[in-house]
Protein backbone atom coordinates (compact mmCIF):
# COMPACT_ATOMS: atom_id res chain seq x y z
CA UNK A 1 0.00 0.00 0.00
CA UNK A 2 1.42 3.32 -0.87
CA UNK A 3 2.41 5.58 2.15
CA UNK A 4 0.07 8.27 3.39
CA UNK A 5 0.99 11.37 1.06
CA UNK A 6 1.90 13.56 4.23
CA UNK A 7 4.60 11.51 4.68
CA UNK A 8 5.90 12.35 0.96
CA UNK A 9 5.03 15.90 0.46
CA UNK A 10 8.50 17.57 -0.06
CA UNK A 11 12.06 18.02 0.78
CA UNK A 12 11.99 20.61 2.72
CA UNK A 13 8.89 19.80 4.68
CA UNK A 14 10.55 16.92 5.96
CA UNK A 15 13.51 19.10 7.44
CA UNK A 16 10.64 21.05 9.19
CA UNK A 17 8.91 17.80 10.34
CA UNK A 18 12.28 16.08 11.78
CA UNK A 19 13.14 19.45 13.50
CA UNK A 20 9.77 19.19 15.29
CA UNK A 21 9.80 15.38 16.30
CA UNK A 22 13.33 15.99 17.35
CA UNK A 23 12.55 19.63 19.54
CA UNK A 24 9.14 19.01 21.21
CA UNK A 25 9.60 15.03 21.42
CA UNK A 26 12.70 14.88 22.35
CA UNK A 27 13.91 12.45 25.29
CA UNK A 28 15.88 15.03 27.14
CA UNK A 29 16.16 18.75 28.03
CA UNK A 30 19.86 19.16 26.78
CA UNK A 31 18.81 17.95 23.31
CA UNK A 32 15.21 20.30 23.51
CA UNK A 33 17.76 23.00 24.63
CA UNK A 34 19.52 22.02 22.02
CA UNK A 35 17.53 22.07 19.00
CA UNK A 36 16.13 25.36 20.23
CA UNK A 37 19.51 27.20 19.98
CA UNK A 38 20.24 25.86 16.31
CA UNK A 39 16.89 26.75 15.37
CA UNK A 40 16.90 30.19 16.75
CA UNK A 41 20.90 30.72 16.00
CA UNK A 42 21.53 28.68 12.75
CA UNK A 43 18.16 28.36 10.85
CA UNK A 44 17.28 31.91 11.10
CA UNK A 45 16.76 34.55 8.03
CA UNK A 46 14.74 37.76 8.16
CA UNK A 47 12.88 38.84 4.93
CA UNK A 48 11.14 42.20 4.33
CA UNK A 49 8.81 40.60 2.08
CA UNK A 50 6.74 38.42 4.61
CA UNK A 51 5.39 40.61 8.00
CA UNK A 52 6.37 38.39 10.45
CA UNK A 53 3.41 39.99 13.42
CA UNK A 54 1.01 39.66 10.83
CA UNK A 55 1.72 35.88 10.41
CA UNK A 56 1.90 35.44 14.63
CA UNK A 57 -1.44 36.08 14.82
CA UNK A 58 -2.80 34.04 11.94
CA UNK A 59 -1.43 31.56 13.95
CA UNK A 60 -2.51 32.28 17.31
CA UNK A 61 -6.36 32.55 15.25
CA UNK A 62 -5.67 29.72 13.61
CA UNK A 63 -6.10 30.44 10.29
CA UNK A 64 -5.10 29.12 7.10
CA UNK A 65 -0.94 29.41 5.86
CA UNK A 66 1.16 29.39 2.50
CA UNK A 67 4.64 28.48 3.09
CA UNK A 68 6.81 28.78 0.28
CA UNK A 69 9.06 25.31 -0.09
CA UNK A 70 12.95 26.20 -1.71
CA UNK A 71 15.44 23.09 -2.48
CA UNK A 72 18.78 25.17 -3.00
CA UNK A 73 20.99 23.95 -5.05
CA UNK A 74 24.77 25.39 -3.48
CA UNK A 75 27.57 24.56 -5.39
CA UNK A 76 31.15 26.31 -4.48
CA UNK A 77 30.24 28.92 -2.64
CA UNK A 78 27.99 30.80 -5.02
CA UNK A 79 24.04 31.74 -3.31
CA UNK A 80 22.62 29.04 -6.09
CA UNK A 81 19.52 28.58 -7.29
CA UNK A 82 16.04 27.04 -6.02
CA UNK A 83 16.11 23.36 -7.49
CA UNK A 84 12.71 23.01 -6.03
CA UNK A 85 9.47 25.23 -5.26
CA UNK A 86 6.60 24.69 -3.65
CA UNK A 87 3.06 26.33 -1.74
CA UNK A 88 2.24 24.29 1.19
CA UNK A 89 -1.12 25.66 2.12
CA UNK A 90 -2.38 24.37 5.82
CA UNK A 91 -6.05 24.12 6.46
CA UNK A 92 -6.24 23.73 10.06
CA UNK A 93 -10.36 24.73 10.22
CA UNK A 94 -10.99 21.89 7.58
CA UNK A 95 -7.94 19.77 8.95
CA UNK A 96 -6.34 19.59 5.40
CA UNK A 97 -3.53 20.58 3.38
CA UNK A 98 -2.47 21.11 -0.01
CA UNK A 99 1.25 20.83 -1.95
CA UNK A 100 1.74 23.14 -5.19
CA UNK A 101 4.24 22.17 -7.02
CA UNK A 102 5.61 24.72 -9.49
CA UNK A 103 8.07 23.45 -12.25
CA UNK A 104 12.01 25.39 -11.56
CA UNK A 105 11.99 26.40 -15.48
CA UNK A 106 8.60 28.12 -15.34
CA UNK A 107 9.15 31.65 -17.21
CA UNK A 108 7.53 34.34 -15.15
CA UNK A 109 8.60 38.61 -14.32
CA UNK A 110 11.37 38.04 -11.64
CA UNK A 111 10.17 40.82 -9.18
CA UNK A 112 12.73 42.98 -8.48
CA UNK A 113 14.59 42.39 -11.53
CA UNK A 114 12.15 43.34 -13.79
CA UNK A 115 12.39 40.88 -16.56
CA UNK A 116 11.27 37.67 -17.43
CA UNK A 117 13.14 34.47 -16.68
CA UNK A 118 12.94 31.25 -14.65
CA UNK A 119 11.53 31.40 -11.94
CA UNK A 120 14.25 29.25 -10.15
CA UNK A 121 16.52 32.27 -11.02
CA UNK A 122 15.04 34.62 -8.79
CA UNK A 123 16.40 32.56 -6.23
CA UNK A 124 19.92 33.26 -8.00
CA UNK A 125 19.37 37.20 -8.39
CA UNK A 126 17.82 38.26 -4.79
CA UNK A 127 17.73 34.94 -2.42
CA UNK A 128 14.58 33.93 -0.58
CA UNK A 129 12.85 37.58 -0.76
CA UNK A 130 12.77 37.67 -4.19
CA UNK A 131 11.81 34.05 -4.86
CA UNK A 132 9.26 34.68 -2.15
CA UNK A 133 7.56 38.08 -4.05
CA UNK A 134 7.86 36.24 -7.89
CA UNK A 135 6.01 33.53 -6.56
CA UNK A 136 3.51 35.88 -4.71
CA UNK A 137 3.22 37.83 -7.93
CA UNK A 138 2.63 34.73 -10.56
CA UNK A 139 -0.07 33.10 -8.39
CA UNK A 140 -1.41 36.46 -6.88
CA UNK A 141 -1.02 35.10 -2.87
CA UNK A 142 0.24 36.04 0.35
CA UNK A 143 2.86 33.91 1.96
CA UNK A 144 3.41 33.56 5.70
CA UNK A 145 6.73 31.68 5.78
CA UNK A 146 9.34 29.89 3.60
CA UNK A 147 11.73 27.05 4.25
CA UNK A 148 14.79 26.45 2.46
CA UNK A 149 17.01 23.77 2.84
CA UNK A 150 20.39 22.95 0.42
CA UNK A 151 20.30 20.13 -0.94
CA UNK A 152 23.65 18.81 -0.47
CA UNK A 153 22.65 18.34 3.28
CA UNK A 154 20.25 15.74 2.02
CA UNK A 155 23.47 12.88 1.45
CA UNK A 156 24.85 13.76 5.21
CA UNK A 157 21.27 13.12 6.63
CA UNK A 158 20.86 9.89 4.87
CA UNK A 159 24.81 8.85 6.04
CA UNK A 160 23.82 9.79 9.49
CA UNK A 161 20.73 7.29 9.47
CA UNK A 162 22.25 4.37 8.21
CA UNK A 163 21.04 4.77 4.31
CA UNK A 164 17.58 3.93 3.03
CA UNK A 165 15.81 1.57 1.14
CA UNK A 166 13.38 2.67 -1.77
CA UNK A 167 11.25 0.86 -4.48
CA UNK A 168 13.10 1.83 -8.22
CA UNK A 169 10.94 1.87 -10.87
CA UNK A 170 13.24 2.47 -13.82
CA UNK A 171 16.86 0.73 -14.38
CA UNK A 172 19.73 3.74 -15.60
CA UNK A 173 23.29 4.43 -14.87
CA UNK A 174 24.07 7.57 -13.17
CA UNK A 175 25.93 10.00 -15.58
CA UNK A 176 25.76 13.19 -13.51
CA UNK A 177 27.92 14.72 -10.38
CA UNK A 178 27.40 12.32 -7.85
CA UNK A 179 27.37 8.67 -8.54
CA UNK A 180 29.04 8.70 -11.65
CA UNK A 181 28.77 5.28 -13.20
CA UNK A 182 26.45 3.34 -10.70
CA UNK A 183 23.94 1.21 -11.83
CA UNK A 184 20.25 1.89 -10.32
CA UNK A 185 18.45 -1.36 -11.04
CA UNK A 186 14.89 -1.59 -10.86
CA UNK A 187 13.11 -3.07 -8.08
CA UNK A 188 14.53 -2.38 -4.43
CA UNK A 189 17.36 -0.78 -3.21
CA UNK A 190 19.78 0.34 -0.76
CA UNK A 191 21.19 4.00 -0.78
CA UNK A 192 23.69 5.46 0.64
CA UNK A 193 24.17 9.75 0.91
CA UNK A 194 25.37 10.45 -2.32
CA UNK A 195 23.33 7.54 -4.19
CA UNK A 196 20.45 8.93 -2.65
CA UNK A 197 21.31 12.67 -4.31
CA UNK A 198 21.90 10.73 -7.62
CA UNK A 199 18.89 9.13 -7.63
CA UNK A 200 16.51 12.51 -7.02
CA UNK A 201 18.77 14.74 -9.40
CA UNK A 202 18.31 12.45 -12.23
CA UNK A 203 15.66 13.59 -14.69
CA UNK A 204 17.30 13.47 -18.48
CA UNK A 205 16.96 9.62 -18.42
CA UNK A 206 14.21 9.64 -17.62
CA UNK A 207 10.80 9.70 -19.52
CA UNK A 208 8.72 11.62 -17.28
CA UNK A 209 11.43 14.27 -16.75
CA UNK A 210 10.86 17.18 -13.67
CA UNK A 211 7.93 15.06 -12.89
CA UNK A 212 9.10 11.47 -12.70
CA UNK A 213 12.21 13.48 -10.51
CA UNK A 214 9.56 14.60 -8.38
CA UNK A 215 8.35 11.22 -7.89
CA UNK A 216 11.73 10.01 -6.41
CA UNK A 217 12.03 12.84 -4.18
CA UNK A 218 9.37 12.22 -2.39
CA UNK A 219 10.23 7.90 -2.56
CA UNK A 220 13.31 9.17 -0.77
CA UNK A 221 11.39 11.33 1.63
CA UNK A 222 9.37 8.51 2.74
CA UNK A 223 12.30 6.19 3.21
CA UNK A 224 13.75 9.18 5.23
CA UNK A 225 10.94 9.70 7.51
CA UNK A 226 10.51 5.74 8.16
CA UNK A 227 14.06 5.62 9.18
CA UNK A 228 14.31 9.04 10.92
CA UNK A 229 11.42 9.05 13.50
CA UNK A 230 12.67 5.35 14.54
CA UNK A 231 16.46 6.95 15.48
CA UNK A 232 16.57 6.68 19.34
CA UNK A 233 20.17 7.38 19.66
CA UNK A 234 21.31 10.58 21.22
CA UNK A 235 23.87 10.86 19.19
CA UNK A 236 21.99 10.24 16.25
CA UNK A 237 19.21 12.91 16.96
CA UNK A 238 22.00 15.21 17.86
CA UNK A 239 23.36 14.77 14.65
CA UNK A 240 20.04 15.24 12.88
CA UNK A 241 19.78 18.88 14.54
CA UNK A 242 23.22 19.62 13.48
CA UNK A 243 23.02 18.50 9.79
CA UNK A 244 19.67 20.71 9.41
CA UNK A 245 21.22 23.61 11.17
CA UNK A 246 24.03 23.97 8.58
CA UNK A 247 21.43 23.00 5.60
CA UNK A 248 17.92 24.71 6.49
CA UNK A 249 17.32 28.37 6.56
CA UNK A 250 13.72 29.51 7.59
CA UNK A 251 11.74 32.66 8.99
CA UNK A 252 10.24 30.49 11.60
CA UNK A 253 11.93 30.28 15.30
CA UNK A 254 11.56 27.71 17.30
CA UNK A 255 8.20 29.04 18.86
CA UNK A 256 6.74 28.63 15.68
CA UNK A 257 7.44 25.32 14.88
CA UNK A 258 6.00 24.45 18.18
CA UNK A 259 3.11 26.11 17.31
CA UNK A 260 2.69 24.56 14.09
CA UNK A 261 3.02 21.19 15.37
CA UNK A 262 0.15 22.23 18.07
CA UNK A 263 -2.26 24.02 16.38
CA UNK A 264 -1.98 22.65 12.64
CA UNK A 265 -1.27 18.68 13.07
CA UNK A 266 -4.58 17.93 11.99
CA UNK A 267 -4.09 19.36 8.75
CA UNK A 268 -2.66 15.71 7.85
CA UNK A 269 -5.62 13.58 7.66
CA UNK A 270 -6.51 15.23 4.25
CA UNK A 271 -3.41 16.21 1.85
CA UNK A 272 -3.50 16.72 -2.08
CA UNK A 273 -0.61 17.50 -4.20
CA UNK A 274 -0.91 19.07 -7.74
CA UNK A 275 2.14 20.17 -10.37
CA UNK A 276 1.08 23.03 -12.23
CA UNK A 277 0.65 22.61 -16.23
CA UNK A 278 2.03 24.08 -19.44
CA UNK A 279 4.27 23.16 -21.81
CA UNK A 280 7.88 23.38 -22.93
CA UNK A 281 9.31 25.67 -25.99
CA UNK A 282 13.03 26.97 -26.30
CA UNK A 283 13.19 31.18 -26.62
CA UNK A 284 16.43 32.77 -28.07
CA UNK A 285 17.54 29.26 -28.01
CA UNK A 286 16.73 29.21 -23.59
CA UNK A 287 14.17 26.13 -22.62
CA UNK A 288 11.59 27.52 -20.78
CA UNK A 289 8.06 25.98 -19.21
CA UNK A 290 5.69 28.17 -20.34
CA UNK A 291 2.17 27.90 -17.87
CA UNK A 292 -0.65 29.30 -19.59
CA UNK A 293 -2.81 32.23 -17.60
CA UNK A 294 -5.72 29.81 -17.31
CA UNK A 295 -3.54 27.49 -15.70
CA UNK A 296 -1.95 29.61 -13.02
CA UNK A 297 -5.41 31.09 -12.24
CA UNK A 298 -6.68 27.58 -11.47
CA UNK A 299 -3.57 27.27 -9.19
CA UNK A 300 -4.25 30.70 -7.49
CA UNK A 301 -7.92 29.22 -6.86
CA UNK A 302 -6.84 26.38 -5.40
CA UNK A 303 -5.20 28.22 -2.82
CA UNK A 304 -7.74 30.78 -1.95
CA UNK A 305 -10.11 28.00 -1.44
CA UNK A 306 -7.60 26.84 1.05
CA UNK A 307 -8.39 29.96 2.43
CA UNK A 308 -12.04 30.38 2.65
């Protein structure tokens, strides 16, 4: 049977959801204490873009959230660009959520820049504030919070708990930057840090492209989660907090992941994910996913029903 789709929704989500099993279940004070500090020393990014006392008291009414989902990809030193975006709108009156997923080559106005381009370059050009006001612009929302994590931090996590084991559903060799020349047969298999990397980067191989990548992100989310709310070592939870301090960057503090996990858990019990449409064309010789109007106004609907 295929795992409940909370347990798959995204990247980043799940660096949000191990922070929070780790800091308010945690078997100790020094490792509560713990995770608090990294949160509120390591994790933490201001941006002018999102009013953080306007947010605090949607949560303390308890209504409904967007938080804007960035995989980072950090190579060398340079800022990098978003690999990944996503709206994750919480429900909490209706105890449901929703998962946007909005392909990196979409071609939208880069706010702040004032021309058009990916949409995973605004990342690139101004860092989470911009990414967070293009995105608000192209689907016409508000967003409360964001989460970004890089993704190299995703092969030290999956070192730290021992590897995973997911179900492969296509049989390639690995051409790219990590796993240069290993075979990922189909059927099950076991993963180590950098396997694991090489097996979500991977889209040219495969048919389905952005979308079947998506799919093995979240196969290697799930495997995550299964392993990572079963670590009872100290050392290993310690770890955990560590390898998501140096990797996650968020407007949240600690306080409001606590309040999250209070006052929104429900929002579980009913989750839907959606990829937004359109098509692909090549401009001044530049690929670009073009999403027709129609399209992102559906999207923005979506949303604001989330909302109502």
């Amino acid at each position: 049977m295929e795992k409940p789709l909370w347990k798959k929704i995204s990247l980043i989500v799940l660096s949000i959801v191990l922070v929070l099993i780790i800091g308010v279940g945690a078997y100790t004070f020094s490792i509560f204490s713990h995770a608090k500090q990294v949160v509120n020393d390591n994790m933490q990014e201001t941006v002018t873009n999102i009013d953080k006392k306007v947010v605090k008291q949607k949560v303390n009414d308890r209504q409904s959230l967007n938080i804007l989902l960035l995989g980072v990809d950090k190579r060398g030193g340079d800022r990098g660009r978003s690999d990944a975006l996503m709206v994750l709108s919480l429900d909490p009156k209706n105890d449901r959520m929703q998962l946007v997923s909005i392909p990196r080559d979409t071609r939208t106005l880069i706010v702040g820049k004032g021309t058009e381009d990916k949409i995973n370059h605004a990342y690139a050009f101004g860092g989470a504030d911009m990414s967070i006001a293009t995105v608000e612009n192209l689907l016409d929302i508000e967003l409360d919070y964001f989460v970004q994590i890089n993704m190299e931090g995703l092969a030290d996590l999956v070192d730290l708990l021992g590897g995973i084991t997911v179900e492969n559903e296509l049989d390639w060799v690995d051409t790219g930057y990590y796993q240069k020349g290993y075979h990922y047969e189909k059927g099950q298999i076991q993963l180590d840090g950098p396997q694991a990397m090489g097996f979500i980067r991977m889209r040219y191989q495969d048919p389905k492209g952005d979308f079947g990548r998506t799919e093995r992100q979240r196969k290697v989310i799930a495997a995550i989660l299964d392993k990572g709310v079963n670590i009872g070592a100290v050392n290993k939870i310690k770890g955990a907090i560590n390898v998501l301090g140096n990797n996650m960057t968020t407007n949240m503090d600690f306080d409001d992941m606590q309040d999250l996990l209070f006052n929104y858990a429900s929002v579980r019990h009913n989750s839907e994910s959606y990829m937004m449409q359109g098509s692909g064309t090549k401009i001044d010789g530049v690929y670009y996913y073009l999403v027709p109007e129609e399209e992102v106004m559906k999207v923005h609907g979506m949303i604001e029903d989330m909302e109502s």
